[in-house]
PDB file of N, CA and C in Angstrom:
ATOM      1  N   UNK A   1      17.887  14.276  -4.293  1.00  0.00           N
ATOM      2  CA  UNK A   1      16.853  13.252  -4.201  1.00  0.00           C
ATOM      3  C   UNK A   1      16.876  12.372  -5.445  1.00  0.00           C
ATOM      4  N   UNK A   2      16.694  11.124  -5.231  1.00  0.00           N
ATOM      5  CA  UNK A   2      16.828  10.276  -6.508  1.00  0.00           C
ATOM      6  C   UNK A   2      15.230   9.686  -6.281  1.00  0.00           C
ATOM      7  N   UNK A   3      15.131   8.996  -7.711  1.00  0.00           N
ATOM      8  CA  UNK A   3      13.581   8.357  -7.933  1.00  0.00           C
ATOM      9  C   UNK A   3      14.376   6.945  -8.071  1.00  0.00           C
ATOM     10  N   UNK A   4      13.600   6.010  -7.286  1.00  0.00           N
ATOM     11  CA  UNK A   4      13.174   4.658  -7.264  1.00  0.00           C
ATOM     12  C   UNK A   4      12.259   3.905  -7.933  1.00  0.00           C
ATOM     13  N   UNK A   5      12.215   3.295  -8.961  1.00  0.00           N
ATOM     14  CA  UNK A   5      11.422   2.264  -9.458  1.00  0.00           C
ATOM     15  C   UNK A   5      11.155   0.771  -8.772  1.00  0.00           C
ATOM     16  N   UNK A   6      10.144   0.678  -8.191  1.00  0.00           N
ATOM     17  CA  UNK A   6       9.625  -1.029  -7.594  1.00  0.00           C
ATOM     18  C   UNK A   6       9.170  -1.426  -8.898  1.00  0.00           C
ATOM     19  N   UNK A   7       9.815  -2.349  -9.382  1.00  0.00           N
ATOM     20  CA  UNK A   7       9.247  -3.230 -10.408  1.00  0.00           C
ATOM     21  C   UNK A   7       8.453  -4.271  -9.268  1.00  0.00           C
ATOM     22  N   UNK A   8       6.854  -4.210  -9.681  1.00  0.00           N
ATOM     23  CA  UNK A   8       6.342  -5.241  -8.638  1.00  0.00           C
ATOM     24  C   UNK A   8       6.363  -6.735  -8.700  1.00  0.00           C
ATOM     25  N   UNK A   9       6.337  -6.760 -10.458  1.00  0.00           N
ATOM     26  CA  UNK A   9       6.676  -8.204 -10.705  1.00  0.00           C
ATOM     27  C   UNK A   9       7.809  -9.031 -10.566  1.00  0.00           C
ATOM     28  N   UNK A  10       9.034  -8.332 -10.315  1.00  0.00           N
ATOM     29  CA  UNK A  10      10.225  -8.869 -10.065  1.00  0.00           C
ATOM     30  C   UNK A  10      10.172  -9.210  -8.720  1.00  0.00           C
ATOM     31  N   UNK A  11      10.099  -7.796  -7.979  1.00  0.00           N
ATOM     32  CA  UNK A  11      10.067  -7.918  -6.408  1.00  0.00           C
ATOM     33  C   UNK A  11       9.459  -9.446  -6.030  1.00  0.00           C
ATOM     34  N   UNK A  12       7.685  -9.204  -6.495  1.00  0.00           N
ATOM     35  CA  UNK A  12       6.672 -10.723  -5.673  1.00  0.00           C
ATOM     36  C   UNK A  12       7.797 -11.925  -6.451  1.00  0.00           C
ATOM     37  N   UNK A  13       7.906 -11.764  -8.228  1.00  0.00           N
ATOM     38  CA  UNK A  13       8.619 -13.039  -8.255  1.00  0.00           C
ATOM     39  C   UNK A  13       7.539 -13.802  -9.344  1.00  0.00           C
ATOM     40  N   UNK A  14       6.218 -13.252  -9.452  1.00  0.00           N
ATOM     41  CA  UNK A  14       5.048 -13.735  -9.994  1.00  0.00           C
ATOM     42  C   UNK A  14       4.017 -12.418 -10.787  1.00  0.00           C
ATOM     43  N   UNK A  15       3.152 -12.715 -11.400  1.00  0.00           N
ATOM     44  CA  UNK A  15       2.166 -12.072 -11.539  1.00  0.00           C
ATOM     45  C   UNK A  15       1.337 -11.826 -10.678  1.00  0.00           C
ATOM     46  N   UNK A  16       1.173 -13.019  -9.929  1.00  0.00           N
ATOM     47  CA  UNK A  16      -0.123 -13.048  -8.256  1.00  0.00           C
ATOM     48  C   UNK A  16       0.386 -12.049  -7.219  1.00  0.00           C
ATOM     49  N   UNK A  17       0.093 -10.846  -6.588  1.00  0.00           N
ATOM     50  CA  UNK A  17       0.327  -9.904  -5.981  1.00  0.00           C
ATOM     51  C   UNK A  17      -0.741  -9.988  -5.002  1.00  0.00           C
ATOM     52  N   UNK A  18      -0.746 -11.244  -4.252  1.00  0.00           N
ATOM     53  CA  UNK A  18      -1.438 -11.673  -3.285  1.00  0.00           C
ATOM     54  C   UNK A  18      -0.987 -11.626  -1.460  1.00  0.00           C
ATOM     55  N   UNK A  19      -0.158 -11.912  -1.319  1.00  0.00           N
ATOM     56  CA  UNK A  19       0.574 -12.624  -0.132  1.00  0.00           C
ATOM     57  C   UNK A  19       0.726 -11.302   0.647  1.00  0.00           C
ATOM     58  N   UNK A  20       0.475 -11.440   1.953  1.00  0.00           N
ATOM     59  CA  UNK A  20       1.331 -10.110   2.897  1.00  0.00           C
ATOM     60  C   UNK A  20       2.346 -10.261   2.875  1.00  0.00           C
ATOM     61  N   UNK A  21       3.400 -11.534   3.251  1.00  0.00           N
ATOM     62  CA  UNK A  21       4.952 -11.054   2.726  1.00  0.00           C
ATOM     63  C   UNK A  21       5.223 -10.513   1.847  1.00  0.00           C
ATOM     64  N   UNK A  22       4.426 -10.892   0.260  1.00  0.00           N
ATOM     65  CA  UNK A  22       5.367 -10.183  -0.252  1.00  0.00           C
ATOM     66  C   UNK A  22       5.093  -8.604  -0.248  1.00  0.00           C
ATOM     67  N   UNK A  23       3.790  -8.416  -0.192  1.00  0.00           N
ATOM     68  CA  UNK A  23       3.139  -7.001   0.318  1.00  0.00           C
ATOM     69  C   UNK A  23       4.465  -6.261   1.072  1.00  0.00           C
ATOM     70  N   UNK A  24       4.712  -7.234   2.645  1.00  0.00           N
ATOM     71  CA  UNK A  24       5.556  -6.372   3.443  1.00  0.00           C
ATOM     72  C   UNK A  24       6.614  -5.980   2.665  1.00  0.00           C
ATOM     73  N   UNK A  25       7.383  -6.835   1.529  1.00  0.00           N
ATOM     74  CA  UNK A  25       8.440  -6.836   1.036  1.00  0.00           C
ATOM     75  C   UNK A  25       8.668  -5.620   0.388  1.00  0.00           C
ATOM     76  N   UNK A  26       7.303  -5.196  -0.425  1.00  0.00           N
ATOM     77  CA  UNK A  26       7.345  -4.219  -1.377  1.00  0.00           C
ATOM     78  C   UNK A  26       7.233  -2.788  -0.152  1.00  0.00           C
ATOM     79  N   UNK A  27       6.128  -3.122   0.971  1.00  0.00           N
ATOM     80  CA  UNK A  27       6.631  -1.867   1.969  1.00  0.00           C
ATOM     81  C   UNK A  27       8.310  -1.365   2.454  1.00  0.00           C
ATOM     82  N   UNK A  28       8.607  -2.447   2.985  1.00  0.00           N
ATOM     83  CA  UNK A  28       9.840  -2.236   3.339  1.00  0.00           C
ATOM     84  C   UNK A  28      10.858  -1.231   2.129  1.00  0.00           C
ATOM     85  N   UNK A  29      10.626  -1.995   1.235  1.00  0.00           N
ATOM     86  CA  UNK A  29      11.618  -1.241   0.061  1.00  0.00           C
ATOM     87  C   UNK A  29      11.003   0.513   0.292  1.00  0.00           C
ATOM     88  N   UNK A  30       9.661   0.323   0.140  1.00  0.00           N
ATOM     89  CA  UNK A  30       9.153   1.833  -0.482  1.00  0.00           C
ATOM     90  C   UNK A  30       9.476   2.341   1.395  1.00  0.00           C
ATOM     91  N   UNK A  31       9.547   2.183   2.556  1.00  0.00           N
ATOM     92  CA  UNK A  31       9.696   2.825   3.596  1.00  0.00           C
ATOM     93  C   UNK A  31      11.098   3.265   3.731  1.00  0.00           C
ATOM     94  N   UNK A  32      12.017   2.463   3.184  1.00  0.00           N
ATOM     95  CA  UNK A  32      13.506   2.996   3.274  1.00  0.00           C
ATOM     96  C   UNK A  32      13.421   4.029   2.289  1.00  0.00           C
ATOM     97  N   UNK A  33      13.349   4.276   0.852  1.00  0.00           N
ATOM     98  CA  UNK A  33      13.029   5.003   0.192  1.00  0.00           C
ATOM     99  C   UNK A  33      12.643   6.574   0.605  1.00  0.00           C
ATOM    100  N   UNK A  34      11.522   6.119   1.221  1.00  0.00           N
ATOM    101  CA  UNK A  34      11.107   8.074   1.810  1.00  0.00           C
ATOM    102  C   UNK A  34      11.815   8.106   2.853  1.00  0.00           C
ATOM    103  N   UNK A  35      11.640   6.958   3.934  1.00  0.00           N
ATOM    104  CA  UNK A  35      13.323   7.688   4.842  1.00  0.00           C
ATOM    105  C   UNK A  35      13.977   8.596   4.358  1.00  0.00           C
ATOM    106  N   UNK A  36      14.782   7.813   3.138  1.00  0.00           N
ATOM    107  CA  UNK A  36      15.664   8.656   2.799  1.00  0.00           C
ATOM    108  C   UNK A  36      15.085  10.162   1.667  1.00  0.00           C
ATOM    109  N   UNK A  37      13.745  10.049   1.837  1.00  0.00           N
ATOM    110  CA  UNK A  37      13.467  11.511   1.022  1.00  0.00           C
ATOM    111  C   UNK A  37      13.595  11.054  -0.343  1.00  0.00           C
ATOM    112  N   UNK A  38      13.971   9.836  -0.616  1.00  0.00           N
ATOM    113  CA  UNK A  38      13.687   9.486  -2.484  1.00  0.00           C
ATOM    114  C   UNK A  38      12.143   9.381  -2.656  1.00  0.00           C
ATOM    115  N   UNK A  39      12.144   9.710  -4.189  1.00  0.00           N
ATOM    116  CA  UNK A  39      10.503   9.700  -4.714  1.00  0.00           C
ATOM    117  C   UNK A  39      10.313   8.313  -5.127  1.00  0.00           C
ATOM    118  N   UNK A  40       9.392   7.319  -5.085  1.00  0.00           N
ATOM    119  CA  UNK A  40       9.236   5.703  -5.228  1.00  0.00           C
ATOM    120  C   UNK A  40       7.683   5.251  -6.557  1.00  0.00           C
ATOM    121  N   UNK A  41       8.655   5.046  -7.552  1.00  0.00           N
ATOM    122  CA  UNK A  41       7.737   4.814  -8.610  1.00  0.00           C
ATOM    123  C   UNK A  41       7.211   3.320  -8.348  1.00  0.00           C
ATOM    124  N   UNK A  42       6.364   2.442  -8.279  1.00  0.00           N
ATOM    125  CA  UNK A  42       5.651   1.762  -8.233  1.00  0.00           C
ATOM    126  C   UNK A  42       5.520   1.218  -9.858  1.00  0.00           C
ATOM    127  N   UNK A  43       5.807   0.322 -10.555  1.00  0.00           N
ATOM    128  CA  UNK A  43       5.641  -0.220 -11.439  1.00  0.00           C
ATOM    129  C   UNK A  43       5.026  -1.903 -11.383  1.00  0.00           C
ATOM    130  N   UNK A  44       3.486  -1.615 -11.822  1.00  0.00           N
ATOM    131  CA  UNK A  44       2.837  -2.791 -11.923  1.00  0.00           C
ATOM    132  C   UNK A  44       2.586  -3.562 -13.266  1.00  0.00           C
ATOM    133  N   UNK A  45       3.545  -3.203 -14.208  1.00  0.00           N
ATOM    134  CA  UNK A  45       3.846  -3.702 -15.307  1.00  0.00           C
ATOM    135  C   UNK A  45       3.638  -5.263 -15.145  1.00  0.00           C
ATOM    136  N   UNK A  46       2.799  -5.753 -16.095  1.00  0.00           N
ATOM    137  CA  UNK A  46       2.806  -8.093 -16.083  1.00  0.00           C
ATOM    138  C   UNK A  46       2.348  -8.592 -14.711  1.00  0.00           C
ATOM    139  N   UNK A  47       1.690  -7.182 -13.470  1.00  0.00           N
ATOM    140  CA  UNK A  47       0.662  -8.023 -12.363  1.00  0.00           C
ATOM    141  C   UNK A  47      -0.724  -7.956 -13.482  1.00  0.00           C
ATOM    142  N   UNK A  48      -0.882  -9.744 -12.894  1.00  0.00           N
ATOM    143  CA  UNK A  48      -2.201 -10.023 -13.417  1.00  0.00           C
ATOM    144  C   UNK A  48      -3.355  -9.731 -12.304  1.00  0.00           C
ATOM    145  N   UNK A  49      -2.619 -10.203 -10.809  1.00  0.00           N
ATOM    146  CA  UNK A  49      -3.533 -10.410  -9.532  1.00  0.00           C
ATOM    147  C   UNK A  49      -3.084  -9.613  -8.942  1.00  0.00           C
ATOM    148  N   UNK A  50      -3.917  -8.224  -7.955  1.00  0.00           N
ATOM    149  CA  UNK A  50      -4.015  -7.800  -6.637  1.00  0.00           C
ATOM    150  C   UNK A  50      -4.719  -7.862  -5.848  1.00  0.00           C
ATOM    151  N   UNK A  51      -4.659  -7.961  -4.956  1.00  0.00           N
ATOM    152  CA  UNK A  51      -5.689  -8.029  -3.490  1.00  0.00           C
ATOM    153  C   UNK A  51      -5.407  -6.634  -2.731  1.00  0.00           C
ATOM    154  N   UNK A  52      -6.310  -6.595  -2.261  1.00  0.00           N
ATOM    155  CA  UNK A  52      -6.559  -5.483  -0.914  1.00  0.00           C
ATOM    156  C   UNK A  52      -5.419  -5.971   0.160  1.00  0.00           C
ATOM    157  N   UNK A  53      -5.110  -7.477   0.249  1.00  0.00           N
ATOM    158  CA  UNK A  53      -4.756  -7.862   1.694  1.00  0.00           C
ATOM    159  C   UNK A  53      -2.897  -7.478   1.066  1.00  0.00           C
ATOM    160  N   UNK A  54      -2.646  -7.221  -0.531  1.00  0.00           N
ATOM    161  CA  UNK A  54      -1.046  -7.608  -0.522  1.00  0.00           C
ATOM    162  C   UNK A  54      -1.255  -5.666  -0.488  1.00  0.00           C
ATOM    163  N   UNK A  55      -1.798  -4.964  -0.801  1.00  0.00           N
ATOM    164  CA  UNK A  55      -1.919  -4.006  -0.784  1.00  0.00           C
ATOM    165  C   UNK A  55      -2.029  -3.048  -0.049  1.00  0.00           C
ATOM    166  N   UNK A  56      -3.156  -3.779   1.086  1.00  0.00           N
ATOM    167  CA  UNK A  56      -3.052  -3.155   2.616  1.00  0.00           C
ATOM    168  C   UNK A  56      -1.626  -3.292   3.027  1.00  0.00           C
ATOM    169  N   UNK A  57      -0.811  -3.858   3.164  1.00  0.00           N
ATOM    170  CA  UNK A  57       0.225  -4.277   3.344  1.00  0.00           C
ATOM    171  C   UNK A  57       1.667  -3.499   2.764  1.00  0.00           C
ATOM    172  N   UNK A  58       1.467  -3.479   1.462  1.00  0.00           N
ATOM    173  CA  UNK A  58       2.390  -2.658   0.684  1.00  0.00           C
ATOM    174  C   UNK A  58       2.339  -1.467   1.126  1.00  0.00           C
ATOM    175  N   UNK A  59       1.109  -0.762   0.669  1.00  0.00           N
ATOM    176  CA  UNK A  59       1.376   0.449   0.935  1.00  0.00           C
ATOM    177  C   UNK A  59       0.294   1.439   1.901  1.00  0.00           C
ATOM    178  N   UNK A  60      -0.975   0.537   2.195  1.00  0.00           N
ATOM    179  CA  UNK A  60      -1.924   0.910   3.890  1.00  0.00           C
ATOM    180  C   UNK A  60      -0.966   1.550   4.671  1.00  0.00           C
ATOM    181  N   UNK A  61       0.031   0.711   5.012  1.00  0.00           N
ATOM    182  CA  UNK A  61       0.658   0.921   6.599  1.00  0.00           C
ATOM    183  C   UNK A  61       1.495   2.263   6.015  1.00  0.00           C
ATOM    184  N   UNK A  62       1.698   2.461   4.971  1.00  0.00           N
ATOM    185  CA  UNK A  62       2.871   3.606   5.046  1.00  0.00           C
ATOM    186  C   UNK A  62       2.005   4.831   5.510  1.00  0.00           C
ATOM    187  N   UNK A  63       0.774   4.594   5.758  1.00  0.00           N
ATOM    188  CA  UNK A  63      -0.090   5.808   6.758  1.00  0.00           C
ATOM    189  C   UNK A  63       0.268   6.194   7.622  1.00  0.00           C
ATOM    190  N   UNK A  64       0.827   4.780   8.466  1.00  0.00           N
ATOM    191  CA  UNK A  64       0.993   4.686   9.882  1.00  0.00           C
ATOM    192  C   UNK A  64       2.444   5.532   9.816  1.00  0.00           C
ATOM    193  N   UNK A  65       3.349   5.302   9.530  1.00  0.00           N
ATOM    194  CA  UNK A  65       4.659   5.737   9.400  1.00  0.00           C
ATOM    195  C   UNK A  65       4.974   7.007   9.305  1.00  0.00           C
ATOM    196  N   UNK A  66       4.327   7.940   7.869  1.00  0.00           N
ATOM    197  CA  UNK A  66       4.051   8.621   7.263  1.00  0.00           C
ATOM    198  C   UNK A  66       3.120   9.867   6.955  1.00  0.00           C
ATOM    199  N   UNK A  67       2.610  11.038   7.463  1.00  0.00           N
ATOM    200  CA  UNK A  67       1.975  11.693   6.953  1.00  0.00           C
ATOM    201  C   UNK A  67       1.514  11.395   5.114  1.00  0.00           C
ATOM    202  N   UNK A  68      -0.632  11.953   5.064  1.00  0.00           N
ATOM    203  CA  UNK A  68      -0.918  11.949   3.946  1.00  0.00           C
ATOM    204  C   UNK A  68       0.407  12.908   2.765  1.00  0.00           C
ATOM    205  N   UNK A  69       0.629  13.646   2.924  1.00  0.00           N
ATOM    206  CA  UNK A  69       1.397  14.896   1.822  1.00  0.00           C
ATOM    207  C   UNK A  69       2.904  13.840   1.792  1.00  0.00           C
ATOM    208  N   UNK A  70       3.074  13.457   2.368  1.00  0.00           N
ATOM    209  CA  UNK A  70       4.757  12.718   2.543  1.00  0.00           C
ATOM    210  C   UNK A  70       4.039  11.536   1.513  1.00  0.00           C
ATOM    211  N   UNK A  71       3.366  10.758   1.812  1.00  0.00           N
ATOM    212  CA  UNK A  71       2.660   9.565   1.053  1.00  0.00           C
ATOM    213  C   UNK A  71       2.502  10.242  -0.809  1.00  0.00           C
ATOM    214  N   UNK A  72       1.678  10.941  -0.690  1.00  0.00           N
ATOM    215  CA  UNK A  72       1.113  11.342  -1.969  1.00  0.00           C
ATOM    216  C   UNK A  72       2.442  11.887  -2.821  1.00  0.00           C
ATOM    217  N   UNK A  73       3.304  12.992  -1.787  1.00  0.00           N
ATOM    218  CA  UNK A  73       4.725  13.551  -2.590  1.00  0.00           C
ATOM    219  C   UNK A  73       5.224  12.475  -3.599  1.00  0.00           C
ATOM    220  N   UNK A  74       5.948  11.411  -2.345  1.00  0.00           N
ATOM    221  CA  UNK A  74       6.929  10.825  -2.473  1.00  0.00           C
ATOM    222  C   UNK A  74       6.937   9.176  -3.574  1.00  0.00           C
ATOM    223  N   UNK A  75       5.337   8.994  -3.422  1.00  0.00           N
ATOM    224  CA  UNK A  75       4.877   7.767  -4.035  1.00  0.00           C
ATOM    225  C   UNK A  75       4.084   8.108  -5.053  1.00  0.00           C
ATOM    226  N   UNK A  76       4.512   7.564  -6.520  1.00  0.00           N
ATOM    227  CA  UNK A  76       3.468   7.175  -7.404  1.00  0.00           C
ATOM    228  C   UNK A  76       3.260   5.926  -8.114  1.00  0.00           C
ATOM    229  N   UNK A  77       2.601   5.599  -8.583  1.00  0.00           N
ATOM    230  CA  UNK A  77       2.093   4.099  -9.405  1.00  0.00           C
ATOM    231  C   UNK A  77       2.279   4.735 -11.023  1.00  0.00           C
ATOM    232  N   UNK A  78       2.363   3.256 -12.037  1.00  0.00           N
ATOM    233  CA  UNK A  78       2.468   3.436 -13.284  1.00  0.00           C
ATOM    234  C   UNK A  78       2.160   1.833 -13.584  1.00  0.00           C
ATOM    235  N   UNK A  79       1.381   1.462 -14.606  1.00  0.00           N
ATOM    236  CA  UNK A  79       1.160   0.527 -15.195  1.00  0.00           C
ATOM    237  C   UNK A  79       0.120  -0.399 -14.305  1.00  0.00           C
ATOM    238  N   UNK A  80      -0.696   0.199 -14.166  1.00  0.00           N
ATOM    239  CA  UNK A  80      -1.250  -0.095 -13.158  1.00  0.00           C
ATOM    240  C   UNK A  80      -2.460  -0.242 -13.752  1.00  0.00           C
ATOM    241  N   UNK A  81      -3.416  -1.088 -13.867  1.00  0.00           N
ATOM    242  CA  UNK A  81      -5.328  -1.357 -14.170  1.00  0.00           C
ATOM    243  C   UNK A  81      -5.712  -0.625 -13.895  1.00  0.00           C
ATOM    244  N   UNK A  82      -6.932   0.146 -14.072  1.00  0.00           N
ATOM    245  CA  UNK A  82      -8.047   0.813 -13.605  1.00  0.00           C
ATOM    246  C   UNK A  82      -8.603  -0.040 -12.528  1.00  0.00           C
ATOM    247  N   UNK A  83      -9.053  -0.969 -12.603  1.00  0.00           N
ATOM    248  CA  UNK A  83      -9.909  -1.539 -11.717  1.00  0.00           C
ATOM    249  C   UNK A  83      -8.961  -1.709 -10.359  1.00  0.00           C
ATOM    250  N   UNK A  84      -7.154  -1.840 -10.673  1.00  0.00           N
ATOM    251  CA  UNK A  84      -6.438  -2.062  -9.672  1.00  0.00           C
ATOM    252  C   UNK A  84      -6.364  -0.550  -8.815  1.00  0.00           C
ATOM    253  N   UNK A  85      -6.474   0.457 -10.089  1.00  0.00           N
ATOM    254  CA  UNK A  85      -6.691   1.787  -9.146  1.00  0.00           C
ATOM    255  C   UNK A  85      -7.488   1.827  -8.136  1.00  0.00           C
ATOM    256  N   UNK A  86      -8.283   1.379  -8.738  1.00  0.00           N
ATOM    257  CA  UNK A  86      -9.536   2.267  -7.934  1.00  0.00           C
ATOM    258  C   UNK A  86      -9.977   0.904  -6.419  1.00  0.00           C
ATOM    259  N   UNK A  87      -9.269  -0.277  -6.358  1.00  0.00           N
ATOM    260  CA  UNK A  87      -8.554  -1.017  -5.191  1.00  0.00           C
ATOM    261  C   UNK A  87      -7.913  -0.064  -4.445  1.00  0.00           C
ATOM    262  N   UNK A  88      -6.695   0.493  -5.265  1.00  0.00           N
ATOM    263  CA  UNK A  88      -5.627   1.130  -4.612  1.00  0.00           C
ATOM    264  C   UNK A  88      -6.234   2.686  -3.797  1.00  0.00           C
ATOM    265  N   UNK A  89      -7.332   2.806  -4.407  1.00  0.00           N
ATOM    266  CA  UNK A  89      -7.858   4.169  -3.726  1.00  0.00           C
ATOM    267  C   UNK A  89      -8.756   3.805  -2.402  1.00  0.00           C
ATOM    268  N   UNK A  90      -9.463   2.810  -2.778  1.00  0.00           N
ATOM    269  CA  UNK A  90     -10.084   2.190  -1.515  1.00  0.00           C
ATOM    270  C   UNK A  90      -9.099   1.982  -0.081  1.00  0.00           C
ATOM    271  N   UNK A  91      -8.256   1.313  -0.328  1.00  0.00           N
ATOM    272  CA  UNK A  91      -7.056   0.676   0.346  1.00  0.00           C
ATOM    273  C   UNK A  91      -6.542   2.037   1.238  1.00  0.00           C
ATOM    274  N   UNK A  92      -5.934   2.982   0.236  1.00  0.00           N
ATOM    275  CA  UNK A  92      -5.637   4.375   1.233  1.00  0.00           C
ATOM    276  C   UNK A  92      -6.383   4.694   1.931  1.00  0.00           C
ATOM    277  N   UNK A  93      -7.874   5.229   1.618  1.00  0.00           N
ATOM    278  CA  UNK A  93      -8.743   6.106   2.033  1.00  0.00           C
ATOM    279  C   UNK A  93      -9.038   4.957   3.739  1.00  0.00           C
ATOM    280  N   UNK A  94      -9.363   3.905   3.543  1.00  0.00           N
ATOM    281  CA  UNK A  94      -9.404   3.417   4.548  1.00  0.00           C
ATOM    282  C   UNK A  94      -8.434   3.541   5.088  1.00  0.00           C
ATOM    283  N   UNK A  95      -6.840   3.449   5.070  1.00  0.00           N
ATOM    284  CA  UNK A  95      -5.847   3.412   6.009  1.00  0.00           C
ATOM    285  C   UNK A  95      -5.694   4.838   6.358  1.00  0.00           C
ATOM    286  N   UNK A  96      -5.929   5.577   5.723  1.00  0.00           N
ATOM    287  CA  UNK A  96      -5.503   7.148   6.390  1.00  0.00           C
ATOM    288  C   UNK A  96      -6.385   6.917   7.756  1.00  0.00           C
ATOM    289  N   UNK A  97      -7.642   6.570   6.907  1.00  0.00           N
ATOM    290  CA  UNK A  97      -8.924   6.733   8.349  1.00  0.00           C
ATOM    291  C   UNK A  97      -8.553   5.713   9.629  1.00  0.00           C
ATOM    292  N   UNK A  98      -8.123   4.844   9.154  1.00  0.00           N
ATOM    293  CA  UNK A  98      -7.293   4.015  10.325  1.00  0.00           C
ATOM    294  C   UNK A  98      -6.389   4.144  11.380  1.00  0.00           C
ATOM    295  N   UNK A  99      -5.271   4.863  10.662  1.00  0.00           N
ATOM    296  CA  UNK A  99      -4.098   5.722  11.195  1.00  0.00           C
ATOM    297  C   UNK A  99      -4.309   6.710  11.580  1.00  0.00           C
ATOM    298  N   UNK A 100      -5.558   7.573  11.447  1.00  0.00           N
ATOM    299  CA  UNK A 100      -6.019   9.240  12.220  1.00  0.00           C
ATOM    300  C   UNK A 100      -6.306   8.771  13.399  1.00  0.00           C
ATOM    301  N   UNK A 101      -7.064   7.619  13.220  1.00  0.00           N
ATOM    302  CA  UNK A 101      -7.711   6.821  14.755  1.00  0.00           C
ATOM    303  C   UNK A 101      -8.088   5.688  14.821  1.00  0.00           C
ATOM    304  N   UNK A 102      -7.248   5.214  14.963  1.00  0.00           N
ATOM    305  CA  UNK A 102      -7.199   3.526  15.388  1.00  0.00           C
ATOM    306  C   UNK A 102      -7.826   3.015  16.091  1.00  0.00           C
ATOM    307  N   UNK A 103      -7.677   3.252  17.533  1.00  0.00           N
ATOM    308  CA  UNK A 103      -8.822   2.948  18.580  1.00  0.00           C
ATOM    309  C   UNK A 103     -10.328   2.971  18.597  1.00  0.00           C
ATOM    310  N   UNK A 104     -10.587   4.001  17.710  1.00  0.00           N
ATOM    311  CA  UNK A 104     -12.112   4.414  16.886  1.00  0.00           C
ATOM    312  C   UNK A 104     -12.326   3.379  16.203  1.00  0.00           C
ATOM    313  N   UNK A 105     -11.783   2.973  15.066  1.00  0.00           N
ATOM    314  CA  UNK A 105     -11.935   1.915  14.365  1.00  0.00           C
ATOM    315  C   UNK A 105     -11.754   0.457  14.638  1.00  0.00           C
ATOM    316  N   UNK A 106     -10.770   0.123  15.789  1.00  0.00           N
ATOM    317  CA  UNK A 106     -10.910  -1.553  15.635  1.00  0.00           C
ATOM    318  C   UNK A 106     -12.478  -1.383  17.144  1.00  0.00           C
ATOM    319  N   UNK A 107     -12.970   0.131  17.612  1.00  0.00           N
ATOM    320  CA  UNK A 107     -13.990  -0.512  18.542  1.00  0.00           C
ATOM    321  C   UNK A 107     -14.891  -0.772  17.294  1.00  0.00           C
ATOM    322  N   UNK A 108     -15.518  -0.063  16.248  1.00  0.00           N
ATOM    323  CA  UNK A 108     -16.182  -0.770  15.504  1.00  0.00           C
ATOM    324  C   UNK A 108     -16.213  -1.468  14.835  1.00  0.00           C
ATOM    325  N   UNK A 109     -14.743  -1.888  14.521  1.00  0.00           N
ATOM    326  CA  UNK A 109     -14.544  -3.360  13.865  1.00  0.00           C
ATOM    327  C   UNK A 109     -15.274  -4.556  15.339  1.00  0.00           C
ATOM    328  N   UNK A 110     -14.705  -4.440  16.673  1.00  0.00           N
ATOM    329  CA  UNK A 110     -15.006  -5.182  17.677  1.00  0.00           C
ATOM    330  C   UNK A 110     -16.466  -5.065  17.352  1.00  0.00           C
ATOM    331  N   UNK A 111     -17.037  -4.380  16.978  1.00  0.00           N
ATOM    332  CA  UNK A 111     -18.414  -3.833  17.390  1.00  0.00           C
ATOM    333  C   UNK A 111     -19.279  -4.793  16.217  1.00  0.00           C
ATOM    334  N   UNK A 112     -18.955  -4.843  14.601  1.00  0.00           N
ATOM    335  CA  UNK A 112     -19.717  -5.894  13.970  1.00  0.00           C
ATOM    336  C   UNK A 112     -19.174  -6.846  14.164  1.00  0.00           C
ATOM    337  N   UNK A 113     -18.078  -7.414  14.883  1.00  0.00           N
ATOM    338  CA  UNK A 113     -18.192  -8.505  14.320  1.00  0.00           C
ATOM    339  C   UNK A 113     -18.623  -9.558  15.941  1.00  0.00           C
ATOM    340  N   UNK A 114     -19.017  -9.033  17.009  1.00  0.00           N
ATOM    341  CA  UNK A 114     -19.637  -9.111  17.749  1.00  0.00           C
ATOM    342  C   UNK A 114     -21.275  -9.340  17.707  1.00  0.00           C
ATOM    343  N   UNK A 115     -22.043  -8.457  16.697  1.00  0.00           N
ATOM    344  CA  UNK A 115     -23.050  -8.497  16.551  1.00  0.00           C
ATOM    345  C   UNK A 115     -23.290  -9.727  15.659  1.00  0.00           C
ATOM    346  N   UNK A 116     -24.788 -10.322  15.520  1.00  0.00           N
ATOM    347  CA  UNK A 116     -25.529 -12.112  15.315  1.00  0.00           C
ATOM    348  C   UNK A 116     -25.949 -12.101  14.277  1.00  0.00           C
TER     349      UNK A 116
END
């Protein structure tokens, strides 16, 4: 097994770690990665900006793909904000709950945003 470093600032290209492409971009890398059973360091070294939406994106969906223990093994972060942590903890906890049950969740997503 080899370890992978995502430099995130190279990958986006910027400090702004905004965009779902580039989000998907940084998924894609980290999904081939555990495919192959490598461990995927996450380096947020010189991001100034994250969002939930480049984040949901990056690394939300690897719920879907992925068992929690495969996620947690195989992926860690480094250089990373506090305040971006604790984004990044939000971001999972919702996607696990997403990916256990989907159908549960977009009826109550349907459900507020239906309501006046």
């Amino acid at each position: 097994m080899k370890e992978m470093v995502i430099n995130i600032f190279n990958t986006v290209g910027n400090a702004y770690c905004v965009d779902v492409e580039d989000g998907n971009r940084v998924y894609e890398l980290i999904k081939k990665a555990l495919d192959d059973k490598n461990y995927v360091k996450l380096n947020f070294q010189n991001v100034e900006v994250l969002t939930s939406a480049f984040l949901n994106t990056a690394v939300g969906q690897l719920y879907r793909d992925f068992d929690e223990q495969t996620v947690k093994k195989y992926l860690s972060v480094q250089n990373m904000l506090p305040e971006d942590q604790v984004l990044l903890k939000r971001v999972t906890s919702t996607a696990k709950f997403y990916y256990k049950n989907p159908d549960m969740m977009q009826e109550s997503i349907n459900e507020i945003l239906e309501e006046d």
